[in-house]
Protein backbone atom coordinates (compact mmCIF):
# COMPACT_ATOMS: atom_id res chain seq x y z
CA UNK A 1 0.00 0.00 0.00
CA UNK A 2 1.30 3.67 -0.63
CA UNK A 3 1.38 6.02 2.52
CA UNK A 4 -0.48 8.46 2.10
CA UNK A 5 2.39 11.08 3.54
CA UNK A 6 4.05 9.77 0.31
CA UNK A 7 1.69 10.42 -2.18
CA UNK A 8 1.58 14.36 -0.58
CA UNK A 9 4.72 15.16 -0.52
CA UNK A 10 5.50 13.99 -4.47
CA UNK A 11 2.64 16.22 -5.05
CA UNK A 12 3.10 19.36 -3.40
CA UNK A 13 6.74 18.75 -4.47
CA UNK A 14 6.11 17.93 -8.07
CA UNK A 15 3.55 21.06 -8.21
CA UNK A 16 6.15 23.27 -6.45
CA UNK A 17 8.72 22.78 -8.86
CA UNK A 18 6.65 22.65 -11.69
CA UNK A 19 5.58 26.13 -11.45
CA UNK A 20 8.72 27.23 -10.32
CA UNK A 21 10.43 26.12 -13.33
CA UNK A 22 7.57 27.44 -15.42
CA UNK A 23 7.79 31.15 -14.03
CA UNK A 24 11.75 30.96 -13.90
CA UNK A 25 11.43 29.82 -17.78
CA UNK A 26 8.94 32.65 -18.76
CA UNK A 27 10.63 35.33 -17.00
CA UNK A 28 13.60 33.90 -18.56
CA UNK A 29 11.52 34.07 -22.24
CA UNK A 30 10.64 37.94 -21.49
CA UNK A 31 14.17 38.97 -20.18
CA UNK A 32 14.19 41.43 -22.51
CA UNK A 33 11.17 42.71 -21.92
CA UNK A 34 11.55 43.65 -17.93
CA UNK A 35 13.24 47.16 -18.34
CA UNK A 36 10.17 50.07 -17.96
CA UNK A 37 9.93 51.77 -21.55
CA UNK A 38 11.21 55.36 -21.27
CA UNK A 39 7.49 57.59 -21.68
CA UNK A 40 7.68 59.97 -24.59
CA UNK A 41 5.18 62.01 -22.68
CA UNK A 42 4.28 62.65 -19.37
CA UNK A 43 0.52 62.31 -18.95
CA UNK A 44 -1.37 64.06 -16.10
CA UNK A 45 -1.98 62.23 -13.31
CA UNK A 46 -3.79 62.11 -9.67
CA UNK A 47 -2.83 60.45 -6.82
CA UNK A 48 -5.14 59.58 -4.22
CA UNK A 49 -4.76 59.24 -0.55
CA UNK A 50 -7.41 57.47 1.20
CA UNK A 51 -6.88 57.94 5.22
CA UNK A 52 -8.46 57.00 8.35
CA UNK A 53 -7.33 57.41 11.76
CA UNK A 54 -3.42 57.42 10.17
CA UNK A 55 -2.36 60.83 11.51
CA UNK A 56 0.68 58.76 12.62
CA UNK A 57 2.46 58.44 9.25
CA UNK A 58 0.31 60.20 6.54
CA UNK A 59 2.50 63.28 7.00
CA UNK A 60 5.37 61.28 5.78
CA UNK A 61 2.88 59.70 2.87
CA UNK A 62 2.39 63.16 1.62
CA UNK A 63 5.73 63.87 1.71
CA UNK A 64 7.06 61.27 -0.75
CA UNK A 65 4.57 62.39 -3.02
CA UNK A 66 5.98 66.11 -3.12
CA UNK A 67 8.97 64.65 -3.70
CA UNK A 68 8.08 62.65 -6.84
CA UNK A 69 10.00 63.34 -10.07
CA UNK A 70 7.06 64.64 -12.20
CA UNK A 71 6.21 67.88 -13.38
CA UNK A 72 3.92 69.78 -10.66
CA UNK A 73 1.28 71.24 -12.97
CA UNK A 74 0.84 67.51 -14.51
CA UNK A 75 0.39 65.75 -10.67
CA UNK A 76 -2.33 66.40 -8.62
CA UNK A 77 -2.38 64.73 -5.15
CA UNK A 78 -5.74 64.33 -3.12
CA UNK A 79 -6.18 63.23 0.25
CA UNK A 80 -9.59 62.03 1.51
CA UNK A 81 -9.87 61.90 5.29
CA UNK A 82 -12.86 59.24 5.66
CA UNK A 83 -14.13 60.87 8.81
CA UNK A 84 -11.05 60.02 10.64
CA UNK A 85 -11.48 60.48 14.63
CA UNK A 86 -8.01 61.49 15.43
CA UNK A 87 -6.38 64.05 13.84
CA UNK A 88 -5.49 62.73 10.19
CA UNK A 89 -6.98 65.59 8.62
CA UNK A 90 -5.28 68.07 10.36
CA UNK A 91 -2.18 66.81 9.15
CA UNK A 92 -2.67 66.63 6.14
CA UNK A 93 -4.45 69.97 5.71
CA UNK A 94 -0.84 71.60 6.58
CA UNK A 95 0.53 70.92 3.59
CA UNK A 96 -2.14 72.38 0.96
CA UNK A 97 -1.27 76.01 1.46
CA UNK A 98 2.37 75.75 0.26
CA UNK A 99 1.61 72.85 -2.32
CA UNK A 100 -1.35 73.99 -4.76
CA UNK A 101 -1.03 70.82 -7.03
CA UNK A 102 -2.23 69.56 -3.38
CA UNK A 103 -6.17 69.22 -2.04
CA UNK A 104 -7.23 67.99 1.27
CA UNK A 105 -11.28 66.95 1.92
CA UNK A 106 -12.56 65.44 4.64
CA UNK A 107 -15.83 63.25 4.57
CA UNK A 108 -18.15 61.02 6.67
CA UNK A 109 -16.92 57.54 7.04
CA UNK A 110 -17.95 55.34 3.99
CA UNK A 111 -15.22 53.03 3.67
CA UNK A 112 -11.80 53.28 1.13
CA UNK A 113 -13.26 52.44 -1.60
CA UNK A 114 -15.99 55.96 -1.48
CA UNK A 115 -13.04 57.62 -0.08
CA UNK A 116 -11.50 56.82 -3.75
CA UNK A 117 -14.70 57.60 -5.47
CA UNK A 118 -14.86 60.89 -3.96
CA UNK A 119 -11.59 61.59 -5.34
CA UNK A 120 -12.62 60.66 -8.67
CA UNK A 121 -14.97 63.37 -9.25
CA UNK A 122 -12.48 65.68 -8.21
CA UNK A 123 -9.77 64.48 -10.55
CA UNK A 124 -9.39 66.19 -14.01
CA UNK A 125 -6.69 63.99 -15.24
CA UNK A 126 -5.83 61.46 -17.71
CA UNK A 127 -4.54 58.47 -15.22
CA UNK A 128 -5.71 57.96 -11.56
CA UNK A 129 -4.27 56.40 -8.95
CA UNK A 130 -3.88 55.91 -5.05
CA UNK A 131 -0.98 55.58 -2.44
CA UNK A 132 -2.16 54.13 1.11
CA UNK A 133 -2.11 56.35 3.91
CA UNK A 134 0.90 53.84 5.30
CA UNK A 135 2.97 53.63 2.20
CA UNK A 136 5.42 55.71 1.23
CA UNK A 137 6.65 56.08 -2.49
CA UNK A 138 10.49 56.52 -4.43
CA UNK A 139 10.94 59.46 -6.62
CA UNK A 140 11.13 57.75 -9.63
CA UNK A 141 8.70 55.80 -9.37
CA UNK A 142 5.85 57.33 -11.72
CA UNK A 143 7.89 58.06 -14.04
CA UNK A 144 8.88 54.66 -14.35
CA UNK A 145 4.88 53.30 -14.14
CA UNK A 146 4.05 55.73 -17.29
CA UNK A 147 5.53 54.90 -20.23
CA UNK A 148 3.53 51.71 -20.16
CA UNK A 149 0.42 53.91 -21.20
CA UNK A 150 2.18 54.39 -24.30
CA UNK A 151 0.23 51.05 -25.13
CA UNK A 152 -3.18 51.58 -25.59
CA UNK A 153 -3.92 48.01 -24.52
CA UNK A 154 -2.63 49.05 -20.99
CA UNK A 155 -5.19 50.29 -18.66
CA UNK A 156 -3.14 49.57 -15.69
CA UNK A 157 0.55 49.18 -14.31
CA UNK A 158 1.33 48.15 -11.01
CA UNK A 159 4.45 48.78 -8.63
CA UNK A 160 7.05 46.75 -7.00
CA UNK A 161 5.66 46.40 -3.11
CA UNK A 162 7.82 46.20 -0.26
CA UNK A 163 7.65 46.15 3.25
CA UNK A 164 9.09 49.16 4.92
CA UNK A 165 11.83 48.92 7.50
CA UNK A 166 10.94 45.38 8.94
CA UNK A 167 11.78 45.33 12.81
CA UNK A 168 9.93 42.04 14.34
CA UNK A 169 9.96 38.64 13.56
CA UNK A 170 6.49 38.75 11.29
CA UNK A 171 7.22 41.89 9.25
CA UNK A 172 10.29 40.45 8.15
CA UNK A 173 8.40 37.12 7.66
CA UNK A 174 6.38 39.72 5.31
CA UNK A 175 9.32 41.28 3.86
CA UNK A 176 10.30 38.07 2.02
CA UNK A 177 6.28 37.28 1.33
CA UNK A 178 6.83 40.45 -0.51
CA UNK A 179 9.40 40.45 -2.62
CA UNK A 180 8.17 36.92 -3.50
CA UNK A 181 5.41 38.94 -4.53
CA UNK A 182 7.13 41.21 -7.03
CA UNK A 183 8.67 38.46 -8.60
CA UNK A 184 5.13 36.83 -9.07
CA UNK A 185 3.82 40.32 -10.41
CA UNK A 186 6.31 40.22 -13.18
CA UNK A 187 5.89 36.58 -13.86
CA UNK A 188 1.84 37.26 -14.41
CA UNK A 189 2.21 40.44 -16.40
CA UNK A 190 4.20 38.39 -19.26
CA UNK A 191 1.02 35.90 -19.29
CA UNK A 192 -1.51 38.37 -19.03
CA UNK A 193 -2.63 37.42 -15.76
CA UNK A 194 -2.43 39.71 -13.03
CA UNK A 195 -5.49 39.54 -10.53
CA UNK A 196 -4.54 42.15 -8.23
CA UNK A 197 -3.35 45.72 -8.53
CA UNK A 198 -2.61 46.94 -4.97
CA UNK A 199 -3.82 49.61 -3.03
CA UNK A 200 -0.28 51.42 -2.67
CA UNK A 201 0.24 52.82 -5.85
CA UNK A 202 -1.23 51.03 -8.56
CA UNK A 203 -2.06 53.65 -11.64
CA UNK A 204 -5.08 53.43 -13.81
CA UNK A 205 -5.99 54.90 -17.20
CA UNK A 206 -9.36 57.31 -15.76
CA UNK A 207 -11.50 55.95 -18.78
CA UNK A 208 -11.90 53.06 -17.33
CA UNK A 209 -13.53 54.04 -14.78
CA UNK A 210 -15.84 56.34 -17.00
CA UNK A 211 -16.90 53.55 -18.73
CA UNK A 212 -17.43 50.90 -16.52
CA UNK A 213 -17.90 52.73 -13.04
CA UNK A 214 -15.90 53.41 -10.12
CA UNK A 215 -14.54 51.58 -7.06
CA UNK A 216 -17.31 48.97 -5.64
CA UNK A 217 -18.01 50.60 -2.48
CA UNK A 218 -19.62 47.00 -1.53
CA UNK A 219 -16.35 45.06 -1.72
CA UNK A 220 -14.14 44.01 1.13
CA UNK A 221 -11.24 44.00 -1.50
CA UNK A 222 -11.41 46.76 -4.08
CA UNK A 223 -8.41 46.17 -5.51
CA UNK A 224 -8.92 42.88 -6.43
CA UNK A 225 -12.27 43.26 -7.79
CA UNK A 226 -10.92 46.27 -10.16
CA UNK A 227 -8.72 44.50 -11.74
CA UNK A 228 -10.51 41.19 -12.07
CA UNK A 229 -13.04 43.60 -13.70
CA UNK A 230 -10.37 44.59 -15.74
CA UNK A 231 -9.40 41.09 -16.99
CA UNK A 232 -12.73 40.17 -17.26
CA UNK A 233 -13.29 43.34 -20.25
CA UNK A 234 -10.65 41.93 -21.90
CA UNK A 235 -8.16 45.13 -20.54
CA UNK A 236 -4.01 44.39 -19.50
CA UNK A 237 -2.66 45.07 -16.79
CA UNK A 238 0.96 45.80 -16.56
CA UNK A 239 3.81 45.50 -14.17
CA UNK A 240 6.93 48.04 -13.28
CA UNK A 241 9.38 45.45 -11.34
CA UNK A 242 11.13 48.37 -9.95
CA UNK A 243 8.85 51.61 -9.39
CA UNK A 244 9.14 51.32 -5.59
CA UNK A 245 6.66 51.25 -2.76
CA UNK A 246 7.04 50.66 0.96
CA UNK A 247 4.09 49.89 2.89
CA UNK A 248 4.06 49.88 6.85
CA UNK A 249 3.34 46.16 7.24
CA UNK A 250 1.17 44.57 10.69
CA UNK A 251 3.80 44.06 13.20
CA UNK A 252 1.68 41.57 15.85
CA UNK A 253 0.01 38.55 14.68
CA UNK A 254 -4.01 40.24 15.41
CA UNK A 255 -3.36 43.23 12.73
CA UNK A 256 -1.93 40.62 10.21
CA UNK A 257 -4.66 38.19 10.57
CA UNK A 258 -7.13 40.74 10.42
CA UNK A 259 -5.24 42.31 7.44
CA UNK A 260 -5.20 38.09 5.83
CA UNK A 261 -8.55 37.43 6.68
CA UNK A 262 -9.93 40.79 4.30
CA UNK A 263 -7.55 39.58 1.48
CA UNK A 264 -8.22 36.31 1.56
CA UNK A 265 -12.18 36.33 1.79
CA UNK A 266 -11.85 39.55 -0.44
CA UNK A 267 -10.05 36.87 -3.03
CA UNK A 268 -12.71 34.03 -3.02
CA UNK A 269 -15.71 36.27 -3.20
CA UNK A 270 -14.31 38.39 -6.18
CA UNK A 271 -13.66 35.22 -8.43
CA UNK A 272 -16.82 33.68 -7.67
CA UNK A 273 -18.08 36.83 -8.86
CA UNK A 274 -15.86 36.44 -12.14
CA UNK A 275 -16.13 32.82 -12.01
CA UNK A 276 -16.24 33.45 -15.73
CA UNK A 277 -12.35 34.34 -15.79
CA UNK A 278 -11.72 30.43 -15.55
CA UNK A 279 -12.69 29.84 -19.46
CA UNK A 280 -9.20 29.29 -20.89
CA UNK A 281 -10.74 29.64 -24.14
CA UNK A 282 -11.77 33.23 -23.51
CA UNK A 283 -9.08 34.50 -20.51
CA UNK A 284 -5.78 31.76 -21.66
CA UNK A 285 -2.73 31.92 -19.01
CA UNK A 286 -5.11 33.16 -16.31
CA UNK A 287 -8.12 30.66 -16.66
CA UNK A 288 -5.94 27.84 -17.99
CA UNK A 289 -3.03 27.97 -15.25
CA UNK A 290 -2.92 31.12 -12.63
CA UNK A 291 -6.36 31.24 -10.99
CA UNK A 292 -6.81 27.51 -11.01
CA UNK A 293 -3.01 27.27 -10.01
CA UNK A 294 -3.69 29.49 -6.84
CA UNK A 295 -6.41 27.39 -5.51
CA UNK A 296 -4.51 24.26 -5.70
CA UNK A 297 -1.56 25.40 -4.20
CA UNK A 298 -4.15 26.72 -1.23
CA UNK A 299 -5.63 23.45 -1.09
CA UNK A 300 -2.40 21.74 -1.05
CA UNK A 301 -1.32 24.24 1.68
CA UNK A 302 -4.11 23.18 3.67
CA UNK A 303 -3.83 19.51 3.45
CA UNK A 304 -0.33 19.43 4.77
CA UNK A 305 -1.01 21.93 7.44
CA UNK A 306 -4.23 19.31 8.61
CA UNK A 307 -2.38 16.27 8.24
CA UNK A 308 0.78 17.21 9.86
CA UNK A 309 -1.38 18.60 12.99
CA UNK A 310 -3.02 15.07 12.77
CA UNK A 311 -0.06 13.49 12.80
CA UNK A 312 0.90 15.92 16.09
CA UNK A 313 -2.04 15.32 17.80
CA UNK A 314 -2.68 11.91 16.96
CA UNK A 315 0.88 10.33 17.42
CA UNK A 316 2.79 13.23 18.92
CA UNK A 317 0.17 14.19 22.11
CA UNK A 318 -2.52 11.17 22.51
CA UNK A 319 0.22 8.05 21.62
CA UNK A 320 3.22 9.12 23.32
CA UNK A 321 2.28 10.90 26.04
CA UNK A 322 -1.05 9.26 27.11
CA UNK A 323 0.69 5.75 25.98
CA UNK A 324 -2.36 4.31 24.46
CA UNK A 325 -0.37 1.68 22.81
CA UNK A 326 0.66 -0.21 26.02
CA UNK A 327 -3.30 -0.90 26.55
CA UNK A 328 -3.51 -2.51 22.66
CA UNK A 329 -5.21 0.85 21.25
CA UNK A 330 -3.79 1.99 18.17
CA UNK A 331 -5.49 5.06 16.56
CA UNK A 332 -4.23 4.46 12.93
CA UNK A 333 -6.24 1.26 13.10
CA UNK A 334 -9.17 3.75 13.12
CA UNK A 335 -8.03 5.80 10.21
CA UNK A 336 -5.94 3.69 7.88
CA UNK A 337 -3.02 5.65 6.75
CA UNK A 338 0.21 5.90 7.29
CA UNK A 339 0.90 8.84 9.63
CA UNK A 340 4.31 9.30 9.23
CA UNK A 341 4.59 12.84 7.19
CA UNK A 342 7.59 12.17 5.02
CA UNK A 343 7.69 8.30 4.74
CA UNK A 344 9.99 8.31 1.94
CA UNK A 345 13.66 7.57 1.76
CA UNK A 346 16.05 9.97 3.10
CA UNK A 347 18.12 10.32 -0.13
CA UNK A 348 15.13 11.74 -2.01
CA UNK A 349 13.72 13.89 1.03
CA UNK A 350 17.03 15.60 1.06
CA UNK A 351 16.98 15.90 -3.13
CA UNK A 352 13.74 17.50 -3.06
CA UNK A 353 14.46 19.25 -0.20
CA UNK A 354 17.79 20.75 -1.49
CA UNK A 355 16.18 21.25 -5.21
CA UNK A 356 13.25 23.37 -3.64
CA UNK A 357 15.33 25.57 -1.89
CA UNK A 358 17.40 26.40 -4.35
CA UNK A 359 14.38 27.47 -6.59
CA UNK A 360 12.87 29.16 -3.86
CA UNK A 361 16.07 31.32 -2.80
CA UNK A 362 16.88 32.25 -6.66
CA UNK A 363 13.45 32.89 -6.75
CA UNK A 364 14.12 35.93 -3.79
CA UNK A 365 17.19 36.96 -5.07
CA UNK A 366 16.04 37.76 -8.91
CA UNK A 367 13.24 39.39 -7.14
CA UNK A 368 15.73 41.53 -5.04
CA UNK A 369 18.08 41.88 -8.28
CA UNK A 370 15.09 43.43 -10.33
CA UNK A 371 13.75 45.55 -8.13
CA UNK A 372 16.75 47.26 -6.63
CA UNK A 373 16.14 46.43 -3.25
CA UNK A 374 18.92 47.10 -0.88
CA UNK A 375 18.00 45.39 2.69
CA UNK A 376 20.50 42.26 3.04
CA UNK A 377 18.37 39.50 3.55
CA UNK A 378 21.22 37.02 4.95
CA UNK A 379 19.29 33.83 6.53
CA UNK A 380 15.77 35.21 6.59
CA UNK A 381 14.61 32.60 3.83
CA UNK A 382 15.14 29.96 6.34
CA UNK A 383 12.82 30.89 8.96
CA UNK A 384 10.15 32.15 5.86
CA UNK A 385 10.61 28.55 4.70
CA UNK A 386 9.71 26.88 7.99
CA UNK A 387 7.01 29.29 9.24
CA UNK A 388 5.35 30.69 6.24
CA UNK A 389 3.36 27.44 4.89
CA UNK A 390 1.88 27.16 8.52
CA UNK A 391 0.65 30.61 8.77
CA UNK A 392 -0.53 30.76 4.89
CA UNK A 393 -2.72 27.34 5.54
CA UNK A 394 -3.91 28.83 8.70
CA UNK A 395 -5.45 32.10 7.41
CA UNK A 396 -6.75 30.64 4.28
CA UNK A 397 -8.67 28.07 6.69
CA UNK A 398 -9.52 30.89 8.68
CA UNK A 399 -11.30 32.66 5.67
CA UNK A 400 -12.86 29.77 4.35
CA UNK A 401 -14.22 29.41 7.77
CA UNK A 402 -15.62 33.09 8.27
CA UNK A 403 -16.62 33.15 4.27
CA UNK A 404 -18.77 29.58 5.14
CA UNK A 405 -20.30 31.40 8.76
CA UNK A 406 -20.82 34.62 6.66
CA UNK A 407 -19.03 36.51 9.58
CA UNK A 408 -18.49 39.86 9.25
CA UNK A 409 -15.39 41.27 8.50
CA UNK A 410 -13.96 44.91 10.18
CA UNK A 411 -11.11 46.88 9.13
CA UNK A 412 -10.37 50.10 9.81
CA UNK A 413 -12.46 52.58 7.83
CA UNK A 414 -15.97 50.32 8.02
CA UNK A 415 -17.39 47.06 8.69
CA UNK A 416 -17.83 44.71 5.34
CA UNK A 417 -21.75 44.26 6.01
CA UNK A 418 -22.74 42.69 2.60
CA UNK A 419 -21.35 40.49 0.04
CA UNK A 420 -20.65 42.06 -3.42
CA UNK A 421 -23.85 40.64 -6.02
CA UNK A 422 -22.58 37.60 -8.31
């Protein structure tokens, strides 16, 4: 009989290399292809900053905006205070008399996504965009986003993502998660199948939003559900590997599974929504491979994480310590599998060990090639390796868990009351 512990680890470890060696090959393919192309214009442009209750670093938000390298009458900035209670707003409003390309409104709490309609109307530009009240933004960073408009197939470009100035254990957990991330971004733009233009700096061309309507104000994840719109009109969406954002990421584990649990349920209710994006006919790389790709590797994720706390539980806690063999009870009599997690030969656990990490690290390191990123990583893969799985297979149970309860989801600016109509 095959173990089961077997069968899952060839598996995960044949799907984990697969794709690895399919997004190393197509980045690869497109190496040509990663440098930003050089704008022959400079198109007008708005960027929004949604804020509530950040009084804490929007000053410093605002800041790296001023200091973008763009023309001033072609960049207009707008910061929305959604009805902050502390004192975002006046913050803020201390930099709009010496900056006039700069507006400050304030508002009744509706939630970022109205915060970013509001700021709509009040934009008189050709692209639109937003920068997190937490995020701050390089110099050169629209300029290197814009010459992507250049092709009118491009209605969107998003930035390279990074955590800024990781201090604890989980942000710098996040600060490899992230630059994982860009490398992902990049890999997905070459097939056409980015499902997610982030929050922090993410530029739009405006006429897409006059013609199919602004931010859902519904959604618990706006910026997924704009650009699976996006896919799902047949629009591209673009990536600049090395336009640079820093974000302020959770420091404590609360924030971050709060912050996990509004992604994640965010993610499964916006592609049942475009469940249609998973015709390969119609949608290619992205039905065919990257959407169906992402639930699998969740699934697998979970399945691991379940079966290795069986086997902790099961053997680990009731066996050993309670000693229920020495009364003739066996509890894999009762379940029929082979409980051992990795009941294979030590030769090939430590050749698909070795071979995984070695995709994994050049995987981080091309990431932190492309995108210019100077923090020495040293030995932080290691702990990422050992810890990440668990905590990825934990909040995506988590979500499934609160999506199947329809529990309600807060986060900072309003509570997600109602699901988004499919």
């Amino acid at each position: 009989m095959i173990e089961f512990s077997s069968v899952l680890m060839y598996i995960v470890a044949y799907f984990g290399l697969f794709t690895s060696i399919f997004f190393l090959l197509t980045l690869f393919e497109n190496r040509k292809n990663i440098s930003n192309p050089l704008p022959k214009r400079l198109p007008s442009t708005t960027i929004t900053v949604p804020a509530y209750n950040e009084e804490k670093t929007i000053a410093k938000t605002i800041k790296s905006l001023l200091k973008l390298d763009y023309p001033k009458d072609k960049l207009q900035i707008i910061v929305v205070d959604d009805g902050s209670t502390d004192k975002t707003y006046k913050v803020a409003k201390r930099f709009e008399q010496k900056n006039p390309n700069l507006r400050v409104f304030t508002k009744k709490n509706q939630g970022k996504a109205a915060a970013l309609n509001f700021a709509l109307k009040q934009s008189k530009t050709e692209l639109f965009g937003a920068l997190d009240a937490d995020s701050f933004v390089k110099k050169d960073a629209l300029k290197k986003i814009v010459g992507y408009f250049e092709d009118k197939k491009i209605t969107a470009v998003t930035p390279s993502l990074k955590v800024y100035r990781p201090k604890t254990f989980l942000q710098k957990i996040q600060y490899i998660e992230y630059l994982m991330g860009i490398f992902l971004r990049k890999v997905f733009a070459f097939l056409g199948s980015i499902h997610v233009t982030p929050g922090p700096f993410t530029i739009y061309k405006k006429s897409f939003f006059k013609r199919y309507g602004g931010y859902d104000e519904c959604n618990l994840t706006e910026d997924i559900e704009i650009a699976l719109r996006m896919q799902s009109k047949g629009y591209e969406i673009e990536n600049s590997v090395d336009a640079s954002v820093y974000t302020v990421s959770p420091a404590r584990f609360k924030p971050l599974l709060n912050q996990r649990l509004r992604w994640y349920i965010g993610f499964i209710e916006n592609v049942i929504r475009y469940r249609q994006l998973f015709n390969p006919k119609k949608f290619g790389n992205l039905g065919l491979f990257i959407l169906p790709g992402s639930f699998i590797s969740v699934l697998l994720v979970i399945i691991t994480l379940i079966y290795a706390a069986y086997k902790f539980i099961f053997r680990t806690l009731i066996q050993n310590f309670l000693n229920l063999r020495s009364v003739g009870f066996n509890i894999t009599h009762l379940l029929n599998f082979e409980i051992d997690l990795f009941y294979i030969s030590l030769s090939s656990k430590i050749f698909i060990s070795i071979i995984l990490l070695l995709f994994g690290v050049s995987t981080i390191y091309i990431a932190k090639i492309l995108s210019k990123e100077k923090i020495k990583i040293k030995f932080l893969y290691i702990p990422y390796l050992i810890l990440y799985w668990v905590l990825f297979g934990f909040w995506w149970i988590a979500a499934g868990i609160y999506t199947a309860l329809g529990k309600r989801v807060e986060w900072g600016q309003k509570k997600h009351v109602k699901k988004t109509s499919t």
